[in-house]
N, C-alpha and C. Protein backbone atom coordinates (compact mmCIF):
# COMPACT_ATOMS: atom_id res chain seq x y z
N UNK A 1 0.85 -1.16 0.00
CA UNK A 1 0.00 0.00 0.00
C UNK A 1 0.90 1.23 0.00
N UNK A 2 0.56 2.01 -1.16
CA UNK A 2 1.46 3.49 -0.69
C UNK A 2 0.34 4.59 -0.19
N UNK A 3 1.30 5.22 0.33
CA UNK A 3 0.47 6.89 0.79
C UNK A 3 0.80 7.81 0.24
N UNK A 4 0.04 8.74 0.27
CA UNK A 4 0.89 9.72 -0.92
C UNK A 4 -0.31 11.18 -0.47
N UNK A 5 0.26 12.55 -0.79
CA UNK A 5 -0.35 13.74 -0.11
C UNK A 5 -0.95 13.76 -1.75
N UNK A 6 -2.16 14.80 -0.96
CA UNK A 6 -3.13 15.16 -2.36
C UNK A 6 -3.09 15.88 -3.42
N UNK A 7 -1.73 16.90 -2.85
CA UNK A 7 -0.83 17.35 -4.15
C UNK A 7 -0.10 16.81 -4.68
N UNK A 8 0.54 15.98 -4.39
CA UNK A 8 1.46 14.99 -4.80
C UNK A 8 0.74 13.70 -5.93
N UNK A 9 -0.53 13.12 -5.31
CA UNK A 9 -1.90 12.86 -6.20
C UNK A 9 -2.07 13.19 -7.16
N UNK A 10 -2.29 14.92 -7.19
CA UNK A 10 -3.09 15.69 -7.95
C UNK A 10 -2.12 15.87 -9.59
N UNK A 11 -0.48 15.76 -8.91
CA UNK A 11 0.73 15.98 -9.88
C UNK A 11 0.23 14.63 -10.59
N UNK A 12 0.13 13.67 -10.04
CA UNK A 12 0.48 12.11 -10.87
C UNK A 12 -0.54 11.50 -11.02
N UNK A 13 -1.69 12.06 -11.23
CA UNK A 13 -2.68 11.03 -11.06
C UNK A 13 -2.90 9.75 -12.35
N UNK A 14 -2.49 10.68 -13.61
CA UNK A 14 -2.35 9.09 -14.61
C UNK A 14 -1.78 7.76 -13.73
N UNK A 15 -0.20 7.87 -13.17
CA UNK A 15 0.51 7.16 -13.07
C UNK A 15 -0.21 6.29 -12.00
N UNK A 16 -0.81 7.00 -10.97
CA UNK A 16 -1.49 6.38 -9.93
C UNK A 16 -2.76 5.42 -10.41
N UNK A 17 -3.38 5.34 -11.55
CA UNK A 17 -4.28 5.15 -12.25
C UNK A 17 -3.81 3.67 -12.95
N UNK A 18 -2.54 4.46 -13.37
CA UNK A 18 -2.08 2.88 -13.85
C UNK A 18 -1.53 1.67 -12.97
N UNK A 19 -0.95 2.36 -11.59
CA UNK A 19 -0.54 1.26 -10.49
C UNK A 19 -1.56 1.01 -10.15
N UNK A 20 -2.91 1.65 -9.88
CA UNK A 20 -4.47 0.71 -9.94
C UNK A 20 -4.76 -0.10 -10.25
N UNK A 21 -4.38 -0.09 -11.15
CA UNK A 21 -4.71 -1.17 -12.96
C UNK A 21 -4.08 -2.79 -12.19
N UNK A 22 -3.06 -2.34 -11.73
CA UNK A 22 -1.82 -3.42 -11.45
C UNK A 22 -2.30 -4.27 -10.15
N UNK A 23 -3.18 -3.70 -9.39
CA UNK A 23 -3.36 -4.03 -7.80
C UNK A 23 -3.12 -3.57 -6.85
N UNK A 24 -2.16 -2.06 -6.86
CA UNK A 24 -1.79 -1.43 -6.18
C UNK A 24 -2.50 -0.73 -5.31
N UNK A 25 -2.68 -0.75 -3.91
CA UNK A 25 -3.57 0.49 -2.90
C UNK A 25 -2.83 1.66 -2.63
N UNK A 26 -3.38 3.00 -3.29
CA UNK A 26 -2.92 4.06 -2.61
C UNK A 26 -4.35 4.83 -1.71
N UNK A 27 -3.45 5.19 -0.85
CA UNK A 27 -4.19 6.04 0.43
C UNK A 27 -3.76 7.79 0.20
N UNK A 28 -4.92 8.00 -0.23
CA UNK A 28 -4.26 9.92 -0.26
C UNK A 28 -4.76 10.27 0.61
N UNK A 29 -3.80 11.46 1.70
CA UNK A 29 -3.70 12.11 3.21
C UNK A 29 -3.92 13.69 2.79
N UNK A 30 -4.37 14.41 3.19
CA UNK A 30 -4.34 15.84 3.57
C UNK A 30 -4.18 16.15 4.77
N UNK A 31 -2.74 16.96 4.84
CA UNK A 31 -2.30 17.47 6.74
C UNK A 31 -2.07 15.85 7.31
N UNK A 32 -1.22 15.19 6.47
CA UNK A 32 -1.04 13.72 6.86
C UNK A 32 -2.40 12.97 7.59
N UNK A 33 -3.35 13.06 6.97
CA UNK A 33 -4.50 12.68 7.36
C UNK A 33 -5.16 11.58 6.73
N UNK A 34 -5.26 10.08 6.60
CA UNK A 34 -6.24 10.20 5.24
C UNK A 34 -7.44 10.57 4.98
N UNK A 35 -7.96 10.70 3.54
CA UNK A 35 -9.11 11.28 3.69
C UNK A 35 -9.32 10.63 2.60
N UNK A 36 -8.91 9.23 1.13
CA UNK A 36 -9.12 8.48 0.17
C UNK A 36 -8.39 7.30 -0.02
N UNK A 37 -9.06 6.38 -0.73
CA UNK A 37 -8.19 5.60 -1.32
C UNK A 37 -8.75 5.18 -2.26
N UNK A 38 -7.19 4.78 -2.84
CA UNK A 38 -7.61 4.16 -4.42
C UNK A 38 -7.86 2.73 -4.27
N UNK A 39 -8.38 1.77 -4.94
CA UNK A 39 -8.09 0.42 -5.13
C UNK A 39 -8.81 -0.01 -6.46
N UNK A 40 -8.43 -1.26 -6.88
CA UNK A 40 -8.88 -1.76 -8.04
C UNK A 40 -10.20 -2.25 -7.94
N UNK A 41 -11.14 -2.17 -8.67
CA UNK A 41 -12.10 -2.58 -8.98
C UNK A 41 -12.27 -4.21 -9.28
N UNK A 42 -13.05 -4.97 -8.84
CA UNK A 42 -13.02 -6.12 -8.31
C UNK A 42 -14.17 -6.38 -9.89
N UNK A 43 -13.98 -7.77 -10.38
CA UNK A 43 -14.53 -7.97 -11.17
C UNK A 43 -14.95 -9.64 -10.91
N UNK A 44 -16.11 -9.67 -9.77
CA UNK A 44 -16.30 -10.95 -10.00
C UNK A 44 -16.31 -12.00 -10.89
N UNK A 45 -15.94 -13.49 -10.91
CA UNK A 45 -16.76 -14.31 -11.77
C UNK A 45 -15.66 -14.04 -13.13
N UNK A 46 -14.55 -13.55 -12.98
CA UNK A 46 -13.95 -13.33 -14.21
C UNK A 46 -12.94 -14.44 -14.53
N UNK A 47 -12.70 -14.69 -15.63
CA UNK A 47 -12.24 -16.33 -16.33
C UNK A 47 -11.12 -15.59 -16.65
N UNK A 48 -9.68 -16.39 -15.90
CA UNK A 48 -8.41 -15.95 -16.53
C UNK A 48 -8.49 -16.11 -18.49
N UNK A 49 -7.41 -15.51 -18.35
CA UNK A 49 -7.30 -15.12 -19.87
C UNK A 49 -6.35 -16.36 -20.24
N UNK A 50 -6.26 -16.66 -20.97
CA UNK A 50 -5.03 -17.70 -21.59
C UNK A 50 -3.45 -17.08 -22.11
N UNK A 51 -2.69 -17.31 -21.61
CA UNK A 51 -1.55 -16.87 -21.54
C UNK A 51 -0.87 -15.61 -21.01
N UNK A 52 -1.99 -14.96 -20.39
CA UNK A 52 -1.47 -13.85 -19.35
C UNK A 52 -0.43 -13.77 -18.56
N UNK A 53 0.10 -15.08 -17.87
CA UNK A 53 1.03 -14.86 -17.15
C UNK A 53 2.27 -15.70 -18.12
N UNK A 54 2.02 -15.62 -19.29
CA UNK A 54 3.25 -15.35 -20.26
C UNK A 54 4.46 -15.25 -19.76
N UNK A 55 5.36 -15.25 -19.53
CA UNK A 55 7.13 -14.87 -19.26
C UNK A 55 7.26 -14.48 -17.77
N UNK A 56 6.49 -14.63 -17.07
CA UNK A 56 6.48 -14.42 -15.53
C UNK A 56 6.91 -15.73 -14.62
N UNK A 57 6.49 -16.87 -15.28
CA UNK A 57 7.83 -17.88 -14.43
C UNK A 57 8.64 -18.78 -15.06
N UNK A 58 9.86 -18.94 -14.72
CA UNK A 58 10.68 -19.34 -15.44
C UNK A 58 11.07 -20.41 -14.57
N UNK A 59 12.07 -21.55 -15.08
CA UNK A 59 12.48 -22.88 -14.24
C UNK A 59 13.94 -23.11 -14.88
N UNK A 60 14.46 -22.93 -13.50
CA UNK A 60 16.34 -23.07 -13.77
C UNK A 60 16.67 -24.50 -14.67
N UNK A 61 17.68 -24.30 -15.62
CA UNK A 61 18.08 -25.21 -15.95
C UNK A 61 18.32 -26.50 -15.60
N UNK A 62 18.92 -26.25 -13.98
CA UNK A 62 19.07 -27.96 -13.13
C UNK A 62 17.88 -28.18 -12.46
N UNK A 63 16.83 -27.85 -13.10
CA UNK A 63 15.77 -27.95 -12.19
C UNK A 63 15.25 -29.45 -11.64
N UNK A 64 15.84 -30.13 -12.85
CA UNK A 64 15.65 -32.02 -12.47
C UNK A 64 16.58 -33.00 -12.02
N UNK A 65 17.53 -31.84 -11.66
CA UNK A 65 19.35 -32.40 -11.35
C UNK A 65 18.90 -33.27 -9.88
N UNK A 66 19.48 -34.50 -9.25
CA UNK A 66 19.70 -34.51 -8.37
C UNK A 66 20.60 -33.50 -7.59
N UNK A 67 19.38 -33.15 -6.30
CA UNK A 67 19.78 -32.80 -5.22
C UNK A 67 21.48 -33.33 -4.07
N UNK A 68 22.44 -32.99 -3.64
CA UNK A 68 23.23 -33.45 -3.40
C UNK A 68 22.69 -33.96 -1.75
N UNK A 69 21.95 -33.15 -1.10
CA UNK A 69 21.47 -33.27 0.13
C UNK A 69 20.52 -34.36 0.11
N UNK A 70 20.10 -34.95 -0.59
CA UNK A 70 19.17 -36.34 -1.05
C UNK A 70 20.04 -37.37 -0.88
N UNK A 71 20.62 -37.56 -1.10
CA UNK A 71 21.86 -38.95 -1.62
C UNK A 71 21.43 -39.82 -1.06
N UNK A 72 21.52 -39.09 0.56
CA UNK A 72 21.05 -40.38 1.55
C UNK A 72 19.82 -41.06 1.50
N UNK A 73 19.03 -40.52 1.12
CA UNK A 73 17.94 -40.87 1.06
C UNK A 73 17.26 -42.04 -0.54
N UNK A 74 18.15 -41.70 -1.89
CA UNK A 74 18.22 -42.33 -2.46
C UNK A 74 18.46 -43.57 -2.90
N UNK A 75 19.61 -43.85 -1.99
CA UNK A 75 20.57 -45.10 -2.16
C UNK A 75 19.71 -46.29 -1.34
């Protein structure tokens, strides 16, 4: 969650709009107060998309290597 003052808001609000988009909570304060927040809009009932999480996980090369801390347990 970030916080952020209402001028500071008022300068960026695209950008804040787009960390929305993302999942991001901002809390805007006046006189370090809060007095808003942002959050994403919740879209029940919604069916992932197919291939959205595209290039987001990856698997190390030795990923099927024996373990050296196994041994014992192998033999």
């Amino acid at each position: 969650m970030t916080t952020m003052a209402i001028e500071q808001a008022q300068e960026n609000f695209a950008k804040l709009i787009d960390d929305v988009t993302l999942g991001e909570h901002i809390v805007i304060t006046r006189n370090h107060v809060p007095i808003a927040e942002l959050i994403p809009v919740t879209h029940p009932n919604q069916k992932p998309v197919f291939g959205s999480a595209k290039g987001m996980i990856s698997i190390s090369e030795d990923f099927d290597a024996p373990m050296d801390d196994f041994q014992d347990y192998t033999a």
